[in-house]
C-alpha atoms as a PDB file:
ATOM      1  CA  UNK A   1      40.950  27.814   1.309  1.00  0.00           C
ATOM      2  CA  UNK A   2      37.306  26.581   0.231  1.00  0.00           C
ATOM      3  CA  UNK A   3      37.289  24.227  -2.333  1.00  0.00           C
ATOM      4  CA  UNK A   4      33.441  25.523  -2.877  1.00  0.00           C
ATOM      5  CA  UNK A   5      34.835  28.970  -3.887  1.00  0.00           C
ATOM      6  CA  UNK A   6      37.408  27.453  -5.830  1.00  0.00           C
ATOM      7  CA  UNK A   7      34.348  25.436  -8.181  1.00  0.00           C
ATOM      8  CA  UNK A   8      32.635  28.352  -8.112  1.00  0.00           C
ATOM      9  CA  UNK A   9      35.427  30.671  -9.655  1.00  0.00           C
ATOM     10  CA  UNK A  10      35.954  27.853 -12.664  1.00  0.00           C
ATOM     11  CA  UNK A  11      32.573  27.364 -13.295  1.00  0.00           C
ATOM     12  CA  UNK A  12      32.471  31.107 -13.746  1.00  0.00           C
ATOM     13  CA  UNK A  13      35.545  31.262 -15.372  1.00  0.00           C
ATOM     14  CA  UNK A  14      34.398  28.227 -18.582  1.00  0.00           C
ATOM     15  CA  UNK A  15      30.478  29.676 -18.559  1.00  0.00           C
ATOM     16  CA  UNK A  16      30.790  33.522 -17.880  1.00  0.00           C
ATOM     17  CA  UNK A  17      27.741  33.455 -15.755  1.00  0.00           C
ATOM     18  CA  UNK A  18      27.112  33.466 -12.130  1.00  0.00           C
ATOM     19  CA  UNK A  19      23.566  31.484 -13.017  1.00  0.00           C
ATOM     20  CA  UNK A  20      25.067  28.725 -14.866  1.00  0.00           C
ATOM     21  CA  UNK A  21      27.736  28.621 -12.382  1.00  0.00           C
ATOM     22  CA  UNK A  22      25.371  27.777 -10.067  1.00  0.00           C
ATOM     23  CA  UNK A  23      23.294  25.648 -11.833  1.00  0.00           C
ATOM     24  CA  UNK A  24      26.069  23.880 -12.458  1.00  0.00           C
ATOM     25  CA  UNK A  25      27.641  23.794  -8.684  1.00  0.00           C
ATOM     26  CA  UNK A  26      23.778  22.879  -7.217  1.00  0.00           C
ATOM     27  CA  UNK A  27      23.366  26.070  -4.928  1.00  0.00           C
ATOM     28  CA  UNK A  28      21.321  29.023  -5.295  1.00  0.00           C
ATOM     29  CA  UNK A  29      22.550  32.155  -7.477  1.00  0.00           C
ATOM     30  CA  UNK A  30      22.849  34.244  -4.149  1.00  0.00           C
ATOM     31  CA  UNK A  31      25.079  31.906  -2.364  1.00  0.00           C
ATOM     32  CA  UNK A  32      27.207  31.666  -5.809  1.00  0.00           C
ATOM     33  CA  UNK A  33      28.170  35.328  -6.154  1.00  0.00           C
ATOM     34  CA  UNK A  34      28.491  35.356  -2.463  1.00  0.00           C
ATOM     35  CA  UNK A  35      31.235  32.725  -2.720  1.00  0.00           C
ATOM     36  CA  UNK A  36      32.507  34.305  -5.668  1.00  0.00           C
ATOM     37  CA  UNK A  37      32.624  37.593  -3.815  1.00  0.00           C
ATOM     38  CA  UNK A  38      34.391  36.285  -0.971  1.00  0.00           C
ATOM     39  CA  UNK A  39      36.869  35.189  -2.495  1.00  0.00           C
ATOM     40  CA  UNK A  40      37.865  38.017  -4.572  1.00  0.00           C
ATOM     41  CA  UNK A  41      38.123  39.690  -1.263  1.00  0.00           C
ATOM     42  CA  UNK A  42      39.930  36.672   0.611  1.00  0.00           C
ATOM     43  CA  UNK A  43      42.816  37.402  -2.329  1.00  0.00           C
ATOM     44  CA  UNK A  44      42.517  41.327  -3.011  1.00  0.00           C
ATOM     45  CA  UNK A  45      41.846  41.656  -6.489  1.00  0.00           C
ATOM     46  CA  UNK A  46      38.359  41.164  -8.998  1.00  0.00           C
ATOM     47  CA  UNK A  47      38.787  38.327 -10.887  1.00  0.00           C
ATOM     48  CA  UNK A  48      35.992  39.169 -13.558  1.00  0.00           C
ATOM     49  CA  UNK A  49      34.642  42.390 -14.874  1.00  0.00           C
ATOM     50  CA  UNK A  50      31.017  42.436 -16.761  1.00  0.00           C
ATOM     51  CA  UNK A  51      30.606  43.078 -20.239  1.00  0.00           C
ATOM     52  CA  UNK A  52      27.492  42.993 -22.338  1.00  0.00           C
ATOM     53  CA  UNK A  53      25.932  40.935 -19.821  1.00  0.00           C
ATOM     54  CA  UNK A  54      28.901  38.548 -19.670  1.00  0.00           C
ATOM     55  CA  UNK A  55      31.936  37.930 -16.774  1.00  0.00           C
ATOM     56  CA  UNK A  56      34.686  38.645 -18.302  1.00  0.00           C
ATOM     57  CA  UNK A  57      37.990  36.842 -16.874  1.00  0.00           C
ATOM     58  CA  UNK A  58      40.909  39.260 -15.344  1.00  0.00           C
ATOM     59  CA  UNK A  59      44.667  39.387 -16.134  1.00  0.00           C
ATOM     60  CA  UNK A  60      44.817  37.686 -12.594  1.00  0.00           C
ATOM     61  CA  UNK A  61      42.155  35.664 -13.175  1.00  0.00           C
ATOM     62  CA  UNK A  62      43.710  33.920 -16.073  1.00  0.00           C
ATOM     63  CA  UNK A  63      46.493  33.443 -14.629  1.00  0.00           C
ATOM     64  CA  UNK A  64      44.871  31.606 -11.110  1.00  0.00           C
ATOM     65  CA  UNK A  65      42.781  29.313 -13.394  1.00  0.00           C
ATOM     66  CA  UNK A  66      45.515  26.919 -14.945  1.00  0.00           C
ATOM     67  CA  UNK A  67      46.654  26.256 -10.727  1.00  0.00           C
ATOM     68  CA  UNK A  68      42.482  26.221  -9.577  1.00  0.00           C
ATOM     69  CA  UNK A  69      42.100  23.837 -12.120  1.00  0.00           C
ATOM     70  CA  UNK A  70      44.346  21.417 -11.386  1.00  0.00           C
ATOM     71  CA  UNK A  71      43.794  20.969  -8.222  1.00  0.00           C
ATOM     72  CA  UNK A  72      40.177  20.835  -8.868  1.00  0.00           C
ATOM     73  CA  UNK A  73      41.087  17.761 -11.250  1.00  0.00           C
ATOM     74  CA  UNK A  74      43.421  16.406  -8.065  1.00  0.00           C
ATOM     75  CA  UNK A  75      40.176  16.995  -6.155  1.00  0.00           C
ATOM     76  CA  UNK A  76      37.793  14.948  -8.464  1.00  0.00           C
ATOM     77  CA  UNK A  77      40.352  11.935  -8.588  1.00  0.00           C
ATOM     78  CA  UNK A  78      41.023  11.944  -4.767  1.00  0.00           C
ATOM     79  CA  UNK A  79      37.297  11.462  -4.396  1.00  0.00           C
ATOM     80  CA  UNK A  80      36.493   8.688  -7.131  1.00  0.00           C
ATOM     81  CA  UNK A  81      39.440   7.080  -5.482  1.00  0.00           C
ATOM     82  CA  UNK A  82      37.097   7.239  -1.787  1.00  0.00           C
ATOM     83  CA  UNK A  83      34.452   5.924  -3.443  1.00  0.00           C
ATOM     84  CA  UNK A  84      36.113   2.899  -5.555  1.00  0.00           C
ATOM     85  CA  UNK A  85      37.685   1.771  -2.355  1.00  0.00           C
ATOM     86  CA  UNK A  86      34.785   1.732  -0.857  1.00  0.00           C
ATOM     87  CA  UNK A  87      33.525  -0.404  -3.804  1.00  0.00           C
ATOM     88  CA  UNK A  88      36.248  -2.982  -4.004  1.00  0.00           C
ATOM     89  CA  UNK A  89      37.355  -1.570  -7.289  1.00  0.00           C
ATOM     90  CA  UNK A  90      40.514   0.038  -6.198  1.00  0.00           C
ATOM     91  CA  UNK A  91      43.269   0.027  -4.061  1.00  0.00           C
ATOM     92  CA  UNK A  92      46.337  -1.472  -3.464  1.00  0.00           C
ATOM     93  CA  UNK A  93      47.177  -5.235  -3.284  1.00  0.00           C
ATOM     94  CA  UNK A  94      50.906  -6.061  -2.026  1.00  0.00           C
ATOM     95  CA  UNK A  95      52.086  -9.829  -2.097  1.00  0.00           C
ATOM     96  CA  UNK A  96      55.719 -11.313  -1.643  1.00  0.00           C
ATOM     97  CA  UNK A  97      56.189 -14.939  -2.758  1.00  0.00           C
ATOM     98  CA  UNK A  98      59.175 -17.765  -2.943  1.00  0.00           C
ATOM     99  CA  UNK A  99      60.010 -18.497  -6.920  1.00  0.00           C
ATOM    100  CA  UNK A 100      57.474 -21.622  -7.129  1.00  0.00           C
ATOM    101  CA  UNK A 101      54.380 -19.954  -7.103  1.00  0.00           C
ATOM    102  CA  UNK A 102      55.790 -16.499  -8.552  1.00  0.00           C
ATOM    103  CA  UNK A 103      56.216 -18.016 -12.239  1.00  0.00           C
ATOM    104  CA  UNK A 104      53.179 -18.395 -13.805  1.00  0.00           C
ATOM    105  CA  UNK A 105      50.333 -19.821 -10.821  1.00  0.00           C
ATOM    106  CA  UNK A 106      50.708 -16.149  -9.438  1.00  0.00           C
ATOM    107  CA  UNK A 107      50.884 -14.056 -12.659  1.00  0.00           C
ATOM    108  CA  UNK A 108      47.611 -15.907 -13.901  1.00  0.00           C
ATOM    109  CA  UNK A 109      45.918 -15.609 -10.570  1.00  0.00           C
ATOM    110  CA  UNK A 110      46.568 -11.300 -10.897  1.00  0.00           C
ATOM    111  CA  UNK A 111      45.998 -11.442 -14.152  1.00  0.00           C
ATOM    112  CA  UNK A 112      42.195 -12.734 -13.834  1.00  0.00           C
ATOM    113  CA  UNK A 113      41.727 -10.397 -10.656  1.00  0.00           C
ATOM    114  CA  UNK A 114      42.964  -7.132 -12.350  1.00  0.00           C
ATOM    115  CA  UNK A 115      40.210  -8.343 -15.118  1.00  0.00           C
ATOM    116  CA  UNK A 116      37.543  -7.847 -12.924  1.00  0.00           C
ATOM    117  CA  UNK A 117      39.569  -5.097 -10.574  1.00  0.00           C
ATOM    118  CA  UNK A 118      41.051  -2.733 -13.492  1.00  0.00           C
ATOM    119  CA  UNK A 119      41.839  -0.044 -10.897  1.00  0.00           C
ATOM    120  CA  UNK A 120      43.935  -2.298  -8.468  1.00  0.00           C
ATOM    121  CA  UNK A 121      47.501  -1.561  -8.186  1.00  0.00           C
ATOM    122  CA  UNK A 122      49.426  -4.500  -7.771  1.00  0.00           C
ATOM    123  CA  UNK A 123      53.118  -5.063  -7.054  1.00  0.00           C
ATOM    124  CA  UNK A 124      54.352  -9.061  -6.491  1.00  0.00           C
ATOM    125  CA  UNK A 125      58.038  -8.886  -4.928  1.00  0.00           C
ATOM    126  CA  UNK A 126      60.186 -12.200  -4.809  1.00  0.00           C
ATOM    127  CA  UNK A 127      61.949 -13.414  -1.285  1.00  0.00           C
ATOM    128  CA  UNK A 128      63.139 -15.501   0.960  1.00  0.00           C
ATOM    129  CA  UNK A 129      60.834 -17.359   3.249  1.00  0.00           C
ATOM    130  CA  UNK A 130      62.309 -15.191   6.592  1.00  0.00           C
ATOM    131  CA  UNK A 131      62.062 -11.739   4.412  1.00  0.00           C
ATOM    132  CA  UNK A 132      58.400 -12.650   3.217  1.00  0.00           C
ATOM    133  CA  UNK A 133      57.404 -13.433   6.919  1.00  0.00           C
ATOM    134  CA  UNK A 134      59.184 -10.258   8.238  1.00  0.00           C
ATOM    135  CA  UNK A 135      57.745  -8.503   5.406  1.00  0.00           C
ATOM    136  CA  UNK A 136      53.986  -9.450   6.319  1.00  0.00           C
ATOM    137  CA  UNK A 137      54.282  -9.067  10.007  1.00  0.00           C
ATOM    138  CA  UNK A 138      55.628  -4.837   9.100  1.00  0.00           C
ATOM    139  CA  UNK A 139      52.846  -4.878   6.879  1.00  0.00           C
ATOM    140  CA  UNK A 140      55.407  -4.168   3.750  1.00  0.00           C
ATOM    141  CA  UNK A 141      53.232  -6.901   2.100  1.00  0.00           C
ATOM    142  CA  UNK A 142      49.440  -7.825   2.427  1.00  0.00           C
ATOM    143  CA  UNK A 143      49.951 -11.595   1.417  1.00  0.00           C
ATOM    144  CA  UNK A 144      52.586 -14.101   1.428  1.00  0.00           C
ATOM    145  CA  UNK A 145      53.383 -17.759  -0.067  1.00  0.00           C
ATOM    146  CA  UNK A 146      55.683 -19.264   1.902  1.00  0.00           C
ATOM    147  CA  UNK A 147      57.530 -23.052   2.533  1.00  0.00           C
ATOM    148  CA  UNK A 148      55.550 -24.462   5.755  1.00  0.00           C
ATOM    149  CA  UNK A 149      57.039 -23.528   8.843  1.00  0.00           C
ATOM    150  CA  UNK A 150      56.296 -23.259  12.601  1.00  0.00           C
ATOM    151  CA  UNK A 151      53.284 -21.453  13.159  1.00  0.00           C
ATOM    152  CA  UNK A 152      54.284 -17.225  14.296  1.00  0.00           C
ATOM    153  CA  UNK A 153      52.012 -15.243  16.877  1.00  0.00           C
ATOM    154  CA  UNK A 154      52.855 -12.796  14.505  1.00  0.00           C
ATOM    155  CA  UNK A 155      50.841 -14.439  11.379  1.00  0.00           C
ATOM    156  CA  UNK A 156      47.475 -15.997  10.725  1.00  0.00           C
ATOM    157  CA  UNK A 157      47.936 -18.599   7.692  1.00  0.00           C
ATOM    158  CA  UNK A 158      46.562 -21.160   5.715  1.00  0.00           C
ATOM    159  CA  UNK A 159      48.766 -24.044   4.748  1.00  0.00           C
ATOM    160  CA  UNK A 160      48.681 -26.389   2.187  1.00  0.00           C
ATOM    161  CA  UNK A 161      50.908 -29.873   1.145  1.00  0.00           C
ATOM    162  CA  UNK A 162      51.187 -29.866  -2.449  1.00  0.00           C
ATOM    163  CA  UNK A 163      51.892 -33.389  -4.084  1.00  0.00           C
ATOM    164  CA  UNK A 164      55.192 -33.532  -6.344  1.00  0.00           C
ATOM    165  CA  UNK A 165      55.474 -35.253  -9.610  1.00  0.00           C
ATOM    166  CA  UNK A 166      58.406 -36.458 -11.454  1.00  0.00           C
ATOM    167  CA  UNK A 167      59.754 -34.921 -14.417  1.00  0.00           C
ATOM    168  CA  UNK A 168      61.604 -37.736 -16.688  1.00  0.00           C
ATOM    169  CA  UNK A 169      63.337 -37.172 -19.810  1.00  0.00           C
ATOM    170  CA  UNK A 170      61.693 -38.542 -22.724  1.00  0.00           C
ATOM    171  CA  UNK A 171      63.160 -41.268 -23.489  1.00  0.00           C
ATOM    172  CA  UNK A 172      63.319 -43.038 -19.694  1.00  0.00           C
ATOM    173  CA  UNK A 173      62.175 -45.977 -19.774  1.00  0.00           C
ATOM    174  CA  UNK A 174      59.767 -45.060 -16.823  1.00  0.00           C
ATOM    175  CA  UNK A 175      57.541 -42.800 -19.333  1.00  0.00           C
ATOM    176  CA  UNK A 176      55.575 -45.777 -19.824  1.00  0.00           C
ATOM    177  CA  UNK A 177      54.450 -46.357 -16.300  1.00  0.00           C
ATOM    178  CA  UNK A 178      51.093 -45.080 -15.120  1.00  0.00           C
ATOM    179  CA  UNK A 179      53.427 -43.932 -12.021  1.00  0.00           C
ATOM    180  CA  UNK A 180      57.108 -43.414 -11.570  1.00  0.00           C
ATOM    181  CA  UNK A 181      58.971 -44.910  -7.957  1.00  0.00           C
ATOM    182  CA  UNK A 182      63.053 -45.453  -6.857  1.00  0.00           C
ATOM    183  CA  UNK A 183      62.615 -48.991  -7.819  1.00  0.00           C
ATOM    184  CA  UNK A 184      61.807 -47.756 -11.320  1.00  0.00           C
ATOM    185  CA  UNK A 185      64.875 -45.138 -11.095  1.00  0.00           C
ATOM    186  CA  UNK A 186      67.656 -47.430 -10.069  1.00  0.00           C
ATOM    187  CA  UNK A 187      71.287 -45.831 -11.616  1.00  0.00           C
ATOM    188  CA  UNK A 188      68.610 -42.270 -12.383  1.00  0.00           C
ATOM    189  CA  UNK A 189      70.763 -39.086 -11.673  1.00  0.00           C
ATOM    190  CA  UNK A 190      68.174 -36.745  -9.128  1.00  0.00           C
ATOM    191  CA  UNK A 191      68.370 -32.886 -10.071  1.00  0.00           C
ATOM    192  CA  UNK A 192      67.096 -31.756  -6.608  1.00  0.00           C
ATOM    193  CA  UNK A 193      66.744 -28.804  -4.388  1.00  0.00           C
ATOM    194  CA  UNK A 194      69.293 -27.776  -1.809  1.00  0.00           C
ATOM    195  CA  UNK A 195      69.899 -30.651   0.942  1.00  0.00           C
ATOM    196  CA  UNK A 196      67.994 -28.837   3.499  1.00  0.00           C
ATOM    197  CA  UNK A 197      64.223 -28.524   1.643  1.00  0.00           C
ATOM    198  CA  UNK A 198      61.879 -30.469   2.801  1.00  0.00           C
ATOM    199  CA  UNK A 199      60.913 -32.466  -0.567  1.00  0.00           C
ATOM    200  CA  UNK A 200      65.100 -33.897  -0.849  1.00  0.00           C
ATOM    201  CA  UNK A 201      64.617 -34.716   2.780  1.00  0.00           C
ATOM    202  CA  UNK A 202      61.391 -36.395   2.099  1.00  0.00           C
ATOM    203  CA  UNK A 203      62.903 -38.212  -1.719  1.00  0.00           C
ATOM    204  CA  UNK A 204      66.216 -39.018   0.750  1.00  0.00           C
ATOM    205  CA  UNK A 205      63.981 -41.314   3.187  1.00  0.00           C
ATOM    206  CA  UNK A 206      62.156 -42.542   0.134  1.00  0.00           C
ATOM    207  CA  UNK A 207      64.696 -43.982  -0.978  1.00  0.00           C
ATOM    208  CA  UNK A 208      66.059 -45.087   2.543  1.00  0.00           C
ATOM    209  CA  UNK A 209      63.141 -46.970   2.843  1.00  0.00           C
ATOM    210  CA  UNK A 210      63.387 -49.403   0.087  1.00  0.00           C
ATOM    211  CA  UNK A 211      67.274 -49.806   0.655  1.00  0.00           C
ATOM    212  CA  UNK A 212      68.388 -47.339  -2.355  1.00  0.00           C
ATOM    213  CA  UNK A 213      70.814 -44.987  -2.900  1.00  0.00           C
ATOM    214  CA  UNK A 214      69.984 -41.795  -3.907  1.00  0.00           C
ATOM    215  CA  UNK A 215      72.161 -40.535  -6.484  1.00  0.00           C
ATOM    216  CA  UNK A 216      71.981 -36.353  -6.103  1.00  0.00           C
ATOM    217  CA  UNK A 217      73.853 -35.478  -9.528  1.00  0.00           C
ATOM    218  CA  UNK A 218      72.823 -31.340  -9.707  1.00  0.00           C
ATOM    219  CA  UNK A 219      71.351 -29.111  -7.215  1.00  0.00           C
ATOM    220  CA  UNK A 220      69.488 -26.221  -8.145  1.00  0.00           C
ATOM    221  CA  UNK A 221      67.597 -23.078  -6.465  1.00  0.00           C
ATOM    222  CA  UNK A 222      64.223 -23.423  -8.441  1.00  0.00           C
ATOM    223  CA  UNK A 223      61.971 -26.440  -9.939  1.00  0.00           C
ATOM    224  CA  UNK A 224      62.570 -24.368 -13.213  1.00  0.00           C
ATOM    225  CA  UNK A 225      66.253 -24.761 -13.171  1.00  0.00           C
ATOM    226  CA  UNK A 226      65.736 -28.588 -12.347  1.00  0.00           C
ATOM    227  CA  UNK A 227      63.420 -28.848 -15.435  1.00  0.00           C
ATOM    228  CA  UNK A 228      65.608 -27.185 -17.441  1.00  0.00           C
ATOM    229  CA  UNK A 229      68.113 -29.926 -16.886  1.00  0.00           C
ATOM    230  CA  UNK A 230      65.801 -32.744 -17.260  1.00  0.00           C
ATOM    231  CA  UNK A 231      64.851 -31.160 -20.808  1.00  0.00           C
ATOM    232  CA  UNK A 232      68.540 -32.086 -21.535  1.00  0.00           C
ATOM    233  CA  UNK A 233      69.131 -35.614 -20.343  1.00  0.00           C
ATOM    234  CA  UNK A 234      70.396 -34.613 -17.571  1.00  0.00           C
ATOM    235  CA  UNK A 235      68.397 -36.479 -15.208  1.00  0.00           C
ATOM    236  CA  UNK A 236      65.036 -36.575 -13.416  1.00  0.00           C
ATOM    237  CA  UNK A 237      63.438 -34.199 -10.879  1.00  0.00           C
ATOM    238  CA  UNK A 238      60.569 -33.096  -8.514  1.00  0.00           C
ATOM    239  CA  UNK A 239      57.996 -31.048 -10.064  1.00  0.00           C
ATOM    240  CA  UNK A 240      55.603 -28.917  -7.574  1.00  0.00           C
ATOM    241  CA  UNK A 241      51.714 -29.392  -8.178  1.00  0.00           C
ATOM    242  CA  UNK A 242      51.440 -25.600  -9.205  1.00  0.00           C
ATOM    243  CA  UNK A 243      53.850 -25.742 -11.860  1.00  0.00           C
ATOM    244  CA  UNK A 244      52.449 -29.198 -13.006  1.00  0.00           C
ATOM    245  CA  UNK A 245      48.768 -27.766 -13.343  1.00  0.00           C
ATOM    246  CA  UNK A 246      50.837 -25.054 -15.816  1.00  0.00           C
ATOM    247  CA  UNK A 247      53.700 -27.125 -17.664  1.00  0.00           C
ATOM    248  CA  UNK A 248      51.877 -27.713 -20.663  1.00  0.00           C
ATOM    249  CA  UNK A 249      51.083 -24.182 -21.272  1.00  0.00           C
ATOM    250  CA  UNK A 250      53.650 -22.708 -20.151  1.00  0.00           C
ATOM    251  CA  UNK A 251      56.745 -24.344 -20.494  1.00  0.00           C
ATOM    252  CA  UNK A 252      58.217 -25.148 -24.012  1.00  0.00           C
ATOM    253  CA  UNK A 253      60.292 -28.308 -22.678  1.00  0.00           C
ATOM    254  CA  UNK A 254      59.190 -31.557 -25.443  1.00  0.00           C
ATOM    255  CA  UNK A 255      61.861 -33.665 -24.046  1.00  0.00           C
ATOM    256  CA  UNK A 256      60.231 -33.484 -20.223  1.00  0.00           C
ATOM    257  CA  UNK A 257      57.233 -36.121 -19.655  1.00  0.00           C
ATOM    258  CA  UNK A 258      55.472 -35.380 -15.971  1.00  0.00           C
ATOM    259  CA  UNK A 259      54.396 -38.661 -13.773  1.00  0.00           C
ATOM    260  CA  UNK A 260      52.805 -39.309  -9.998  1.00  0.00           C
ATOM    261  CA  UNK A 261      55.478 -40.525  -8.117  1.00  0.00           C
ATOM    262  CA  UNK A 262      55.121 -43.182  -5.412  1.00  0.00           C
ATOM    263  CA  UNK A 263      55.691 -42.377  -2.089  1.00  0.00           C
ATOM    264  CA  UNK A 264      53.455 -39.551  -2.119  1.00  0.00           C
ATOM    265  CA  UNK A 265      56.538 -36.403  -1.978  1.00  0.00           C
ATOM    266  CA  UNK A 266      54.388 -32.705  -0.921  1.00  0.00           C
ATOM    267  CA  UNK A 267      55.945 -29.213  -1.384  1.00  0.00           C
ATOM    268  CA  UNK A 268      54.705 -27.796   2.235  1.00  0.00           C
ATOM    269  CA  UNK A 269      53.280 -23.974   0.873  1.00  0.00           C
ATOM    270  CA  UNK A 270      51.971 -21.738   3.788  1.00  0.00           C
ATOM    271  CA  UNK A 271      49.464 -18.805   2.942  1.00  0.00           C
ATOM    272  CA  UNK A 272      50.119 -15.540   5.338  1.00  0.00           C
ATOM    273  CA  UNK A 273      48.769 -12.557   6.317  1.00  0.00           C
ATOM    274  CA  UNK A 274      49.202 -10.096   9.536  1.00  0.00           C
ATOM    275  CA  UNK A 275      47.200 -11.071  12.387  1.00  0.00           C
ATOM    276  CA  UNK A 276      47.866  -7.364  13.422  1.00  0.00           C
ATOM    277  CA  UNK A 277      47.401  -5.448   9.801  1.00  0.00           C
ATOM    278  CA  UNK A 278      43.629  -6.405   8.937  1.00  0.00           C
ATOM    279  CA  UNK A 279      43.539  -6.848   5.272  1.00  0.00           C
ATOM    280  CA  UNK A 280      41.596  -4.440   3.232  1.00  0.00           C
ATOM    281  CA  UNK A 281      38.272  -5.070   1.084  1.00  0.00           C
ATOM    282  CA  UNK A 282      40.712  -5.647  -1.766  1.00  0.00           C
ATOM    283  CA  UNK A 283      43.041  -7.321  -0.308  1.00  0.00           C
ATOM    284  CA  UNK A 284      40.659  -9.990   0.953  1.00  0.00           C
ATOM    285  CA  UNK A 285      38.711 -10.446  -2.182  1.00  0.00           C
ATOM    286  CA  UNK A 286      42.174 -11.391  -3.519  1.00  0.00           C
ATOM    287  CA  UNK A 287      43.576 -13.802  -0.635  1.00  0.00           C
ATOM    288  CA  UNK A 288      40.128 -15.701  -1.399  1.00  0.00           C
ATOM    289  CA  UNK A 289      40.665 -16.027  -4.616  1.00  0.00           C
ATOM    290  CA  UNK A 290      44.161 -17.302  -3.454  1.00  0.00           C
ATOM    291  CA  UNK A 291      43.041 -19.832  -1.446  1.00  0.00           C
ATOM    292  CA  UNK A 292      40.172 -21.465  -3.629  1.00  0.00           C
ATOM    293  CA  UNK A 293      42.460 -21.509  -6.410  1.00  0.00           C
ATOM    294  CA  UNK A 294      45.266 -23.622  -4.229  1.00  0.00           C
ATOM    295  CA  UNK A 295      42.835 -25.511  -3.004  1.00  0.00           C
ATOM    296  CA  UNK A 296      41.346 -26.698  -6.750  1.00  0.00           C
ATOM    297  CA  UNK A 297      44.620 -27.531  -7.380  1.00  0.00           C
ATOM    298  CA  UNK A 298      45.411 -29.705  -4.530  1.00  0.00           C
ATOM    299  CA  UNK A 299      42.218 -30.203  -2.743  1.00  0.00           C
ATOM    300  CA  UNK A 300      41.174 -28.935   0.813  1.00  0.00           C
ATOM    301  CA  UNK A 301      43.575 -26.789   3.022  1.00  0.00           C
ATOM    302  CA  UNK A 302      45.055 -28.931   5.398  1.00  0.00           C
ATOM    303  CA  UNK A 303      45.056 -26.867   8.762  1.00  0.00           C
ATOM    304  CA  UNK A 304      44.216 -22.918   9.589  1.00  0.00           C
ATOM    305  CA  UNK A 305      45.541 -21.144  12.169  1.00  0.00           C
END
């Protein structure tokens, strides 16, 4: 069915004139009632009848408008939809992150782009580094933050080594250094990751390297549920640069005091996207927003691939 007969019945139907119908459609008064005419015949019944010099709506034509409108409406928002997507200003943005950068780096990061890109629909989904990759490669999600791994043919990515700090409790004696090392941690119960991440591998031969035991006290999933331990006493920990550049404003932990620790420990965070799926306009504005922001908070990306 024309949609152009379906404007030009409403615009009858609200202004009960075939001029202002077409004044308001743009075409000429002959092609209106034309329109109007053929579609009265391409359904079988009149849909107005004139009376003083006005169109008068039918039964049937009453009943027709309330489903004509509506789609009209469906119409109007399909094709400011074309247009903002053209624009930038709408769309969809899928990402899938680990925990790390999901907590707050994330969230503020989306919360700043949907400022400037109110009509964006985003969803952020939590994984596991194999699901994220999988995830990307389908082209389930547009973005993903991974741990560093081998590069994929099925990804292009940006990766970055993020230095760690240490979280102490308060009253450590180590507070008072300008930076924390094992030597300064001798008999200090570790609150670490699981044995296999690559920062407890990398404390492990820290502390191999000056002839020290490493005493691993608590493991934990997430640097959240580390810091929550160190809040109690319960220990020190590794604390990832992104949720270091946020602890003060975030996190309401007063018995936690954050230091550089010495040898330098990195998180290893991988940026991804399809080398298959291009990304759209959107989608792109976002992932370089992404990768300036990483980068200001732990200077240049370290290889692209």
């Amino acid at each position: 069915m024309n949609i152009n007969k379906l404007r030009i019945f409403h615009e009858v139907f609200v202004t009960g004139s075939i001029t202002r119908a077409a004044e308001r459609s743009y075409v000429s008064q002959p092609a209106a009632s034309k329109m109007l005419a053929n579609f009265e015949d391409e359904i079988g019944y009149k849909l107005f009848e004139r009376s003083n010099g006005k169109l008068i709506p039918t039964d049937e034509a009453i009943y027709l408008h309330e489903e004509v409108y509506g789609l009209l409406q469906g119409v109007k928002h399909l094709e400011d939809s074309i247009k903002s997507a053209k624009n930038n200003r709408s769309g969809r943005l899928r990402i899938c992150s680990i925990f790390g950068p999901s907590y707050q780096f994330l969230p503020d990061l989306v919360a700043r782009f949907k400022a400037k890109n109110p009509g964006v629909h985003v969803s952020l989904h939590l994984s596991g580094c194999t699901a994220i990759r999988q995830g990307v490669a389908s082209g389930q999600y547009q973005i993903g933050l991974v741990d560093k791994a081998q590069s994929s043919s099925k990804h292009d990515s940006v990766a970055f080594d993020m230095t760690c700090y240490c979280a102490l409790p308060a009253d450590h004696p180590a507070v008072h250094l300008e930076q924390v090392s094992p030597q300064d941690l001798i008999d200090t119960s570790w609150i670490t990751l699981d044995s296999e991440n690559a920062t407890t591998k990398a404390l492990k031969r820290a502390y191999s390297n000056v002839e020290l035991v490493l005493c691993r006290t608590i493991e934990v999933h997430t640097t959240i549920h580390a810091l929550s331990f160190v809040n109690l006493g319960m220990g020190v920990a590794l604390v990832d640069a992104l949720n270091y550049h946020h602890f003060s404003s975030v996190f309401n932990m007063p018995n936690v005091v954050l230091k550089p620790f010495e040898p330098n420990i990195i998180e290893p965070l991988e940026v991804i996207t399809s080398n298959l799926n291009p990304l759209s306009g959107i989608a792109k504005d976002f992932y370089t927003m992404l990768i300036e922001e990483l980068e200001s908070k732990q200077g240049i990306a370290l290889e692209q691939s």
